[in-house]
C-alpha atoms as a PDB file:
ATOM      1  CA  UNK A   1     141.863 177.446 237.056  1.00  0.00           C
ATOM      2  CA  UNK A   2     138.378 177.048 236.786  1.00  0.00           C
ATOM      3  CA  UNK A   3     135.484 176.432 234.327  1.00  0.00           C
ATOM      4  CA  UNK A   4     132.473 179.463 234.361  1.00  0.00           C
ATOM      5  CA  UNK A   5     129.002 177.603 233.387  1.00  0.00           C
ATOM      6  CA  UNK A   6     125.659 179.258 233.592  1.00  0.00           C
ATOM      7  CA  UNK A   7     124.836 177.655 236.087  1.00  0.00           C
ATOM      8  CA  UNK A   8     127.797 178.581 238.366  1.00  0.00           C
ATOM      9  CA  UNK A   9     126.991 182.135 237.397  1.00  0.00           C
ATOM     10  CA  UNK A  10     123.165 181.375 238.384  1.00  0.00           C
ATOM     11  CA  UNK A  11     124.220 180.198 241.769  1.00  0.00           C
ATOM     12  CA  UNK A  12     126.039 183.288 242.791  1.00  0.00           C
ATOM     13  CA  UNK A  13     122.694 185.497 241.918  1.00  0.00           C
ATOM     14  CA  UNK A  14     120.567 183.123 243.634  1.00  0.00           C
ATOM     15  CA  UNK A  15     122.768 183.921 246.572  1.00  0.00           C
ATOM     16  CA  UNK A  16     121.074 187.744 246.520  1.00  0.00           C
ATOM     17  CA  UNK A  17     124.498 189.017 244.989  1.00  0.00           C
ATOM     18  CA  UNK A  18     125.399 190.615 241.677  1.00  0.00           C
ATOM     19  CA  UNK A  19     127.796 189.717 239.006  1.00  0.00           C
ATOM     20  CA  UNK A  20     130.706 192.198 239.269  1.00  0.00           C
ATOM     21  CA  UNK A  21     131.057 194.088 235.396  1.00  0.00           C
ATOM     22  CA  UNK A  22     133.458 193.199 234.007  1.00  0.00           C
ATOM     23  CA  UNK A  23     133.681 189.463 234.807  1.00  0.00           C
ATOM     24  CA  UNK A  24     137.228 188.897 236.295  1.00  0.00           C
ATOM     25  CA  UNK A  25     138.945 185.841 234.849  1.00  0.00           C
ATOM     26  CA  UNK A  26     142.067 183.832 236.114  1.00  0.00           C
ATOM     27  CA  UNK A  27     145.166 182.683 234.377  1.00  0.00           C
ATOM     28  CA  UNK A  28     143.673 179.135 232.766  1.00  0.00           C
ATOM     29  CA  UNK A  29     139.867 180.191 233.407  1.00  0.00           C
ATOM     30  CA  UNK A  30     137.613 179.064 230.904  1.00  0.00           C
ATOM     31  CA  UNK A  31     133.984 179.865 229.980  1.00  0.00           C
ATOM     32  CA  UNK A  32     131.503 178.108 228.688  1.00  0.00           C
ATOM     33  CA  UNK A  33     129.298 179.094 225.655  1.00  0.00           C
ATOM     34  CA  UNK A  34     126.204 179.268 227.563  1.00  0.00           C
ATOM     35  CA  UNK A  35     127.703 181.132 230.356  1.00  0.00           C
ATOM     36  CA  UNK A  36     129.412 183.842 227.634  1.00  0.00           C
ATOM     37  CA  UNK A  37     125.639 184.162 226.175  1.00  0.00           C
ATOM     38  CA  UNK A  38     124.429 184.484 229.841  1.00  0.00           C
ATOM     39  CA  UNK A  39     126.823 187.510 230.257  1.00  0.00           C
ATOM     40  CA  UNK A  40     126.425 189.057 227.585  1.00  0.00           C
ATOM     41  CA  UNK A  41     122.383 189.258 227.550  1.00  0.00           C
ATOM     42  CA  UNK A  42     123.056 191.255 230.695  1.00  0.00           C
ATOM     43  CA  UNK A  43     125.852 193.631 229.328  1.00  0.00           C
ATOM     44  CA  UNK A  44     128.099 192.055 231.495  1.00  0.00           C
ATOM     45  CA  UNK A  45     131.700 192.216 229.816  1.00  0.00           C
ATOM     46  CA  UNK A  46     134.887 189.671 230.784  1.00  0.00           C
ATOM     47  CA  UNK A  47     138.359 190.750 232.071  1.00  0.00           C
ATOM     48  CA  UNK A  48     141.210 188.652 231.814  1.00  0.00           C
ATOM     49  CA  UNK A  49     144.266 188.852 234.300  1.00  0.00           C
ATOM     50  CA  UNK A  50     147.273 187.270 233.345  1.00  0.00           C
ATOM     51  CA  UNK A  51     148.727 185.794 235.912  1.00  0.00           C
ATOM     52  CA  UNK A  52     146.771 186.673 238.760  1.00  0.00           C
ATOM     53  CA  UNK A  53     144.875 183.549 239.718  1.00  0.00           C
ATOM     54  CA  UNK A  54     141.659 185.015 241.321  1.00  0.00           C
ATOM     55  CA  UNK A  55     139.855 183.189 243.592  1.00  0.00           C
ATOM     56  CA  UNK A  56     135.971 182.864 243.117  1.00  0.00           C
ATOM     57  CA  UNK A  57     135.725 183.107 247.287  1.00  0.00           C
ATOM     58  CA  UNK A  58     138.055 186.228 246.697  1.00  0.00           C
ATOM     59  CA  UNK A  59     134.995 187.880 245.496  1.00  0.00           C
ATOM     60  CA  UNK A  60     132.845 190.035 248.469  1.00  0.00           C
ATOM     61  CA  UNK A  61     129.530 191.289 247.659  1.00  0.00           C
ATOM     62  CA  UNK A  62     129.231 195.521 248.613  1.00  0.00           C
ATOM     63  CA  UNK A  63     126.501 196.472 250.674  1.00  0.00           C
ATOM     64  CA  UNK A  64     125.765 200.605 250.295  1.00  0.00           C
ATOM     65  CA  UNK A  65     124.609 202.235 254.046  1.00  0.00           C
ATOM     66  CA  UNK A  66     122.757 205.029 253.920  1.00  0.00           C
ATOM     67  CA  UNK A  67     122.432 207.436 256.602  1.00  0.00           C
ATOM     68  CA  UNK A  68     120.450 205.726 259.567  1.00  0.00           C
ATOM     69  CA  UNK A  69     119.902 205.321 263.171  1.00  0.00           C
ATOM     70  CA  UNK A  70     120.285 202.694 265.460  1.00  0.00           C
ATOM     71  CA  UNK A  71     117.929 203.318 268.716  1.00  0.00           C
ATOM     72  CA  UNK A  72     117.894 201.804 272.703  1.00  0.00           C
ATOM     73  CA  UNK A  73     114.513 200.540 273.597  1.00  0.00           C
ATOM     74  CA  UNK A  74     114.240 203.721 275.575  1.00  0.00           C
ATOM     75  CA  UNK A  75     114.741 205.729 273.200  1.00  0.00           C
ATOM     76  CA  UNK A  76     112.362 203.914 271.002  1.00  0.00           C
ATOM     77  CA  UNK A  77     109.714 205.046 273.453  1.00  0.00           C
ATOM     78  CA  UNK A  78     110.624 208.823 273.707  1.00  0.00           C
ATOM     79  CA  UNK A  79     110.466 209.017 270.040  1.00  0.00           C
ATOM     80  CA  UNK A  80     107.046 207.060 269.483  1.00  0.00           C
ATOM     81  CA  UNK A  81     105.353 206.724 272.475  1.00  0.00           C
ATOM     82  CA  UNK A  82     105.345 204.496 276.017  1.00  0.00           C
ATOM     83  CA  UNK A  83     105.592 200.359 274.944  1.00  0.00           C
ATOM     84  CA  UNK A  84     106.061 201.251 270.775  1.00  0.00           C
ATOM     85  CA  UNK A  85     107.923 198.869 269.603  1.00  0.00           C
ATOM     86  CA  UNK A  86     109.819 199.383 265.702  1.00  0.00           C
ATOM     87  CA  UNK A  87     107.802 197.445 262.770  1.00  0.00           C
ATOM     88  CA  UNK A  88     109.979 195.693 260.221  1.00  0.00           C
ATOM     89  CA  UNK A  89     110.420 197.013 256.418  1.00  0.00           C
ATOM     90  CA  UNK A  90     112.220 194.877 255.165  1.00  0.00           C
ATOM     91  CA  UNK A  91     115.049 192.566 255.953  1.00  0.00           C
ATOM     92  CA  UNK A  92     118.753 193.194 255.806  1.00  0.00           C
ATOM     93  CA  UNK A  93     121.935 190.825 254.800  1.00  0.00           C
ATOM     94  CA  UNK A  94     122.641 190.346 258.176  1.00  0.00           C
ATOM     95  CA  UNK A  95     120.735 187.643 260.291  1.00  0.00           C
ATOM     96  CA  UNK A  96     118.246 189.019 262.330  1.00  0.00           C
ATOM     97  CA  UNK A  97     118.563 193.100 260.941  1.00  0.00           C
ATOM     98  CA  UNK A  98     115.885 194.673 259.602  1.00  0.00           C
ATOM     99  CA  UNK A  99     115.013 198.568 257.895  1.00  0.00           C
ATOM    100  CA  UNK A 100     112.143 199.237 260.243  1.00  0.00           C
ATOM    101  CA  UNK A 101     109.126 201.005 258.842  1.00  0.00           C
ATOM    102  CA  UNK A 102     109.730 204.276 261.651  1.00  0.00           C
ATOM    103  CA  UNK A 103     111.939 207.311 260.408  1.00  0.00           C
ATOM    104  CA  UNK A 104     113.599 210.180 262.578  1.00  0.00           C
ATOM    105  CA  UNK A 105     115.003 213.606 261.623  1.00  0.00           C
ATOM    106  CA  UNK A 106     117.923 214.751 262.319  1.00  0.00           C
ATOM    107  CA  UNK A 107     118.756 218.152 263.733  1.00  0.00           C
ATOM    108  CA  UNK A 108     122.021 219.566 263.338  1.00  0.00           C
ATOM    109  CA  UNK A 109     123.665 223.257 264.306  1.00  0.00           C
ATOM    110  CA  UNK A 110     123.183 224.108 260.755  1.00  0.00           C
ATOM    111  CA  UNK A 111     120.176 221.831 259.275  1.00  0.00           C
ATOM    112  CA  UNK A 112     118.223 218.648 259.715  1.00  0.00           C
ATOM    113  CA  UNK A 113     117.587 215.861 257.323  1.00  0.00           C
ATOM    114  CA  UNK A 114     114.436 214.277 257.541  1.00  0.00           C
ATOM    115  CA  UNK A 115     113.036 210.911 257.540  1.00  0.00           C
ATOM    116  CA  UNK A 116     116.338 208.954 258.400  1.00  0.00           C
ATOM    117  CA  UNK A 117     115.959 205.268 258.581  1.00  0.00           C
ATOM    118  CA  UNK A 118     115.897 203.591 261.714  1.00  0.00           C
ATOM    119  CA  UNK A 119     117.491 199.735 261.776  1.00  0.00           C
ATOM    120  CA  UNK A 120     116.421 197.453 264.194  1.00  0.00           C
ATOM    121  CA  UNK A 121     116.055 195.754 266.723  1.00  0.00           C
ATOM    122  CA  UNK A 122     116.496 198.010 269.590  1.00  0.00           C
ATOM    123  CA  UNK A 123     120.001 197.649 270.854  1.00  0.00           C
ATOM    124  CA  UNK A 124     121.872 198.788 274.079  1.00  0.00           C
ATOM    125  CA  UNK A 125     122.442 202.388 272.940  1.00  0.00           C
ATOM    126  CA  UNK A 126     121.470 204.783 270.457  1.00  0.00           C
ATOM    127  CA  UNK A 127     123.720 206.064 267.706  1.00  0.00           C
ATOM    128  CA  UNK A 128     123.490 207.774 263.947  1.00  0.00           C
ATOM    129  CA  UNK A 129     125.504 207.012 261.296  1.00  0.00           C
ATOM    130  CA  UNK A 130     125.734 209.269 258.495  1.00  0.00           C
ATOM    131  CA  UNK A 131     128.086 210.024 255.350  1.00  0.00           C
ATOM    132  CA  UNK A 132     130.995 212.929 255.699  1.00  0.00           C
ATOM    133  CA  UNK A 133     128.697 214.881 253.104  1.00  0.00           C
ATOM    134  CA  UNK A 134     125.391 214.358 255.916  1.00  0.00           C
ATOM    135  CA  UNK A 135     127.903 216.351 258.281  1.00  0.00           C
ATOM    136  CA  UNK A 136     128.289 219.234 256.369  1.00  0.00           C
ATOM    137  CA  UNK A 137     124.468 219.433 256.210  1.00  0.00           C
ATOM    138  CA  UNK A 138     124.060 219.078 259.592  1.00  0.00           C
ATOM    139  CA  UNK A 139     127.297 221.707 260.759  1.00  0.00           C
ATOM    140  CA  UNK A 140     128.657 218.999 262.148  1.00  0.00           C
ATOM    141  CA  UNK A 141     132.327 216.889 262.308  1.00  0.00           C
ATOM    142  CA  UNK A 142     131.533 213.171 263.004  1.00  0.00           C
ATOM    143  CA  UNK A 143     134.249 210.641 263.858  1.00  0.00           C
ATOM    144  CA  UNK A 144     135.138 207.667 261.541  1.00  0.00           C
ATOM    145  CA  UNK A 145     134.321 205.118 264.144  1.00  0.00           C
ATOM    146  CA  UNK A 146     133.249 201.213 263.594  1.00  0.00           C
ATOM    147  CA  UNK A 147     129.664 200.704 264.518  1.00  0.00           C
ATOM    148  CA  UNK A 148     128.986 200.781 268.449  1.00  0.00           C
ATOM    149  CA  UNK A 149     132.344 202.605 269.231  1.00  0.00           C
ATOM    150  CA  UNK A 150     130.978 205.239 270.380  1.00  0.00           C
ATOM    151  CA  UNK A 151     132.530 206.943 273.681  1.00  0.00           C
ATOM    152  CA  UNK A 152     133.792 210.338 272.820  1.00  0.00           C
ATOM    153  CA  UNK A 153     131.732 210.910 269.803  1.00  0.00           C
ATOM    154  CA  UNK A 154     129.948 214.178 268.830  1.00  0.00           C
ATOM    155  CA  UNK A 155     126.133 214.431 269.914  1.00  0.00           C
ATOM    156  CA  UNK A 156     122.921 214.627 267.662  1.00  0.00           C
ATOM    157  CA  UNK A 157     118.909 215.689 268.214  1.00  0.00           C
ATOM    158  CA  UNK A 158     117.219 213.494 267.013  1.00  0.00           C
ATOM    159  CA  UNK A 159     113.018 214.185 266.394  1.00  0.00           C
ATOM    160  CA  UNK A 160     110.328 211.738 266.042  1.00  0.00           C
ATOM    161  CA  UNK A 161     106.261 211.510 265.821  1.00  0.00           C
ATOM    162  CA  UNK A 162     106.112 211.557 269.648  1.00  0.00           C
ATOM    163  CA  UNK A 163     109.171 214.025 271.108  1.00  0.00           C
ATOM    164  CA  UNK A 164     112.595 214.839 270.342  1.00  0.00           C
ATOM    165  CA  UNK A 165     115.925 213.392 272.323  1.00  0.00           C
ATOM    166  CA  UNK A 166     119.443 214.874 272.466  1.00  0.00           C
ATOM    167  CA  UNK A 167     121.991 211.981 272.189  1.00  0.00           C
ATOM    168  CA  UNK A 168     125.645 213.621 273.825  1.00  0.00           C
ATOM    169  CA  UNK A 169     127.095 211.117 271.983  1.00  0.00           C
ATOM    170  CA  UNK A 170     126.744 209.089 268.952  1.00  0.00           C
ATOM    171  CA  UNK A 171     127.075 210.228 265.848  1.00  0.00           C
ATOM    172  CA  UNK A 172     129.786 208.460 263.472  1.00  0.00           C
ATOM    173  CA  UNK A 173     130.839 207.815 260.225  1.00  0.00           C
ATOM    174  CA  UNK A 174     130.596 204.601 259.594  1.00  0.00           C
ATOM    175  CA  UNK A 175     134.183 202.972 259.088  1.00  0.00           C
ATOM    176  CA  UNK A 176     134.045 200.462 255.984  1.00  0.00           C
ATOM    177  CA  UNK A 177     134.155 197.581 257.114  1.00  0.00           C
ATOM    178  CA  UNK A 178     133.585 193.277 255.990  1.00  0.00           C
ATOM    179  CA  UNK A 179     131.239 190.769 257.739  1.00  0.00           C
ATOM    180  CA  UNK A 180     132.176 187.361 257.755  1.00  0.00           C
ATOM    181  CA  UNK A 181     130.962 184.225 259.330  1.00  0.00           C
ATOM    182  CA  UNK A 182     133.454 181.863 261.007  1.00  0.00           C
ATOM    183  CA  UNK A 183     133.239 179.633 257.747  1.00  0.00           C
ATOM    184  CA  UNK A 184     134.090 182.351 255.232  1.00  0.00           C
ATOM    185  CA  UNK A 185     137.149 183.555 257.175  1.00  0.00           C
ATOM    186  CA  UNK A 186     138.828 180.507 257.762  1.00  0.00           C
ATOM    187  CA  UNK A 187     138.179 180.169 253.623  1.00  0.00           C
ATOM    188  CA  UNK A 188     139.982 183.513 253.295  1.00  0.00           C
ATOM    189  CA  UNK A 189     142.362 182.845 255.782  1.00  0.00           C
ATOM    190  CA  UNK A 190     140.759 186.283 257.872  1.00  0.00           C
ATOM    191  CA  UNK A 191     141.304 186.827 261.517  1.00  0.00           C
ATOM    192  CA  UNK A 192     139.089 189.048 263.847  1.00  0.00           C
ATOM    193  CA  UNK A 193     139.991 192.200 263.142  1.00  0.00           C
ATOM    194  CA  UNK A 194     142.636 192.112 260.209  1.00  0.00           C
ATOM    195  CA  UNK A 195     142.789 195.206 258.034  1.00  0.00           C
ATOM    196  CA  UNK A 196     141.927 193.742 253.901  1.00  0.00           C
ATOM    197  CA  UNK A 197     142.613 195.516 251.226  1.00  0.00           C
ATOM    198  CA  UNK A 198     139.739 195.109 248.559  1.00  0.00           C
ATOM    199  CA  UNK A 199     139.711 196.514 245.078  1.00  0.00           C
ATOM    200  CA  UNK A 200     136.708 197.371 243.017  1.00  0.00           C
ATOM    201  CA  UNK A 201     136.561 195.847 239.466  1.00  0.00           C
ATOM    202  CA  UNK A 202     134.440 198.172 237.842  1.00  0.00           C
ATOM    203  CA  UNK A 203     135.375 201.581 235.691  1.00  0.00           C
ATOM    204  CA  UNK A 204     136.941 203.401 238.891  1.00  0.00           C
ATOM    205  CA  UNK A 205     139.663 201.267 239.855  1.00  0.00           C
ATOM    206  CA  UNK A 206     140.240 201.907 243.716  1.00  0.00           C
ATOM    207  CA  UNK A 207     142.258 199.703 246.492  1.00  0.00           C
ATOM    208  CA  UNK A 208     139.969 200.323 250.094  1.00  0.00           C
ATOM    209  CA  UNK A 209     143.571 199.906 252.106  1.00  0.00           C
ATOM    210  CA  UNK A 210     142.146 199.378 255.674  1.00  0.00           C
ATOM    211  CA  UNK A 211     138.294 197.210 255.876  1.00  0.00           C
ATOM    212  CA  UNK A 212     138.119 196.142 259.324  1.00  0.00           C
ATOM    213  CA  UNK A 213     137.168 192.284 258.748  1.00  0.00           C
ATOM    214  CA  UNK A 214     134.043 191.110 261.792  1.00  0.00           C
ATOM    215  CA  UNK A 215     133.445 187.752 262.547  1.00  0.00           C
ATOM    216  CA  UNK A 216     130.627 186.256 264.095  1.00  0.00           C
ATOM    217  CA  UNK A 217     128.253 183.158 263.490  1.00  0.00           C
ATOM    218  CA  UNK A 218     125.381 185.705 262.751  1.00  0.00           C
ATOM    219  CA  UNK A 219     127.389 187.580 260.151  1.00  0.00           C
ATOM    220  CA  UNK A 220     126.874 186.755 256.256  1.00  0.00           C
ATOM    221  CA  UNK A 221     129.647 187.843 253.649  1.00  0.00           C
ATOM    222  CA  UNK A 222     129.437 191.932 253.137  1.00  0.00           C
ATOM    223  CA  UNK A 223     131.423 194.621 252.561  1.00  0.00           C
ATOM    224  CA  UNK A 224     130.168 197.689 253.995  1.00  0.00           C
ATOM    225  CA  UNK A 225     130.457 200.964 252.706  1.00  0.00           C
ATOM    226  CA  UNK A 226     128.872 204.624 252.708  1.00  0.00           C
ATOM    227  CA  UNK A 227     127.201 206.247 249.843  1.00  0.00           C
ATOM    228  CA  UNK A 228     130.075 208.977 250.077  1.00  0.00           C
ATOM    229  CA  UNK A 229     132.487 205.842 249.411  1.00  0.00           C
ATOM    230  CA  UNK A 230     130.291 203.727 246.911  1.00  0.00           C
ATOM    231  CA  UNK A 231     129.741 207.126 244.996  1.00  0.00           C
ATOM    232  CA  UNK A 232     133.566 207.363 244.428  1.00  0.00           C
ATOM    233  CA  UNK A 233     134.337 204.074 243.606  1.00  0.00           C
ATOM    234  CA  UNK A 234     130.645 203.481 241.766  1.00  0.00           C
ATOM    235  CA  UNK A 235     129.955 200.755 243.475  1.00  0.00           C
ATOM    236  CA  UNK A 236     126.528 199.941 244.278  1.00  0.00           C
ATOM    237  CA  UNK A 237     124.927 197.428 246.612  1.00  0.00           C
ATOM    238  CA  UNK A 238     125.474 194.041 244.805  1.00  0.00           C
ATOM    239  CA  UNK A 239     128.657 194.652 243.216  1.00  0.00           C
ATOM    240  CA  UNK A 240     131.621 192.967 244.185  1.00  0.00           C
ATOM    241  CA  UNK A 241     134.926 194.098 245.181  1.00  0.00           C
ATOM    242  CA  UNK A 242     138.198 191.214 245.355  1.00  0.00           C
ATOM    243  CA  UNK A 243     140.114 190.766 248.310  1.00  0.00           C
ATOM    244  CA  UNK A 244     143.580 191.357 247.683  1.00  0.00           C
ATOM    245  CA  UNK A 245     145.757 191.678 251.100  1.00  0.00           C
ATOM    246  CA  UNK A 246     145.595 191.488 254.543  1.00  0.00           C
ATOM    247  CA  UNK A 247     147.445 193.682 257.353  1.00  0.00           C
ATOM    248  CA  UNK A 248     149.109 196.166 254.502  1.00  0.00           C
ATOM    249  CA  UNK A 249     150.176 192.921 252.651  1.00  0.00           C
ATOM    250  CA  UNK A 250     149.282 192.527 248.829  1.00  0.00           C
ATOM    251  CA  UNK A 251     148.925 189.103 248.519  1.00  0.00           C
ATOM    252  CA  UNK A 252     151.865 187.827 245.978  1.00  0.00           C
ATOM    253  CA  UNK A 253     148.993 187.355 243.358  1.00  0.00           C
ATOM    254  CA  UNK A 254     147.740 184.785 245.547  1.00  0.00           C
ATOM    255  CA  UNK A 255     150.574 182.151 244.827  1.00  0.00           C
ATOM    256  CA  UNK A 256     150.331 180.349 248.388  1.00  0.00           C
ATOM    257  CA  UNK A 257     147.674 182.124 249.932  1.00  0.00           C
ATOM    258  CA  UNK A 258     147.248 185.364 251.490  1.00  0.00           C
ATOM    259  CA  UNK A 259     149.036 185.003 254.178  1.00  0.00           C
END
């Protein structure tokens, strides 16, 4: 049970997140006048659950991943030049991530799709992670494979301002997957590498059955998903999906926890 003020709703967007549309409500919640007004001036609509009492810290803000690259400081320099070193965009959710200004093309057995984001910093080795609809583009059959597992994965050419590189491996599909901190697992009761199920509360109902859950101090609350998956669910980044099991579990509507 819990009371909805404006300024509890004005907390969670100062946070950088969205309100999820419709507004899920709990058995007993209540909402204040104010907040109701707040809602409504931004078309945002209320859904009522009986009997499901949902948690507010239930609630995990989407982040949409576009195609992009991830590059070795090596590679940096075959792509732009001897000592270049990537220039920030703009930041990301995650601590220390940024979209860098540089873009690459990718060249595939069938195509090539220009100006693909690179994210930085430079890490240990290179990889490209695109959507399952990027691979038909390219003529190519990536592996669904969580960020970094790489070993065994098909290889990309990749072309930039200063020569072009052929990765033998590297090129995924992003598996969907949610960041936590240490914090925000123990308050979902989340261990390193559980499987949650989350479902989206907007007009295309859908249960993601197997989100990898990552834990680390630099890791902010996220779930991450491809534009082939946000476009089927119409999610965007922002929205908000609930947490609902763990491990193949549905929680029993969250009468003495999750687990």
């Amino acid at each position: 049970m819990a009371l909805i003020t404006e300024k509890s709703l004005r907390a969670m967007l100062g946070k950088g997140h969205g309100l999820p549309n419709p507004f899920p409500l709990a058995e007993g919640d209540r909402v204040t006048p104010a907040a109701a007004d707040f809602l409504k001036d931004r078309r945002i609509g209320l859904r009522r659950t009986p009997g499901v009492p949902v948690s507010r810290t239930s609630l995990i803000p989407v982040g949409v991943s576009n195609r992009h690259v991830h590059l070795s400081p090596e590679h940096v320099e075959a792509l732009f030049g001897t000592g270049y070193e990537l220039k920030p965009l703009r930041e990301l959710s995650q601590k220390g991530q940024f979209a860098a200004q540089e873009t690459v093309t990718l060249i595939g057995p069938k195509g090539a799709i220009p100006s693909v984001r690179i994210l930085g910093p430079a890490r240990g080795s290179s990889q490209a992670e695109i959507s399952q609809t990027d691979g038909y583009r390219l003529g190519v059959s990536p592996a669904v494979r969580l960020s970094g597992d790489i070993r065994g994965t098909p290889g990309i050419v990749l072309a930039g301002p200063a020569g072009t590189i052929s990765l033998e491996e590297g090129l995924i599909v992003a598996r969907n997957h949610v960041h936590l901190s240490p914090e925000e697992a123990q308050e979902l009761s989340v261990q390193p590498g559980d499987r949650l199920l989350l479902q989206t509360l907007g007009d295309r109902p859908i249960i993601f059955a197997d989100a990898v859950a990552r834990i680390s101090p630099r890791f902010s609350l996220d779930f991450h998903i491809d534009t082939d998956e946000a476009n089927a669910a119409a999610l965007r980044t922002g929205d908000r999906v609930r947490l609902v099991g763990i491990n193949m579990r549905i929680a029993d509507l969250f009468k003495g926890g999750l687990r």
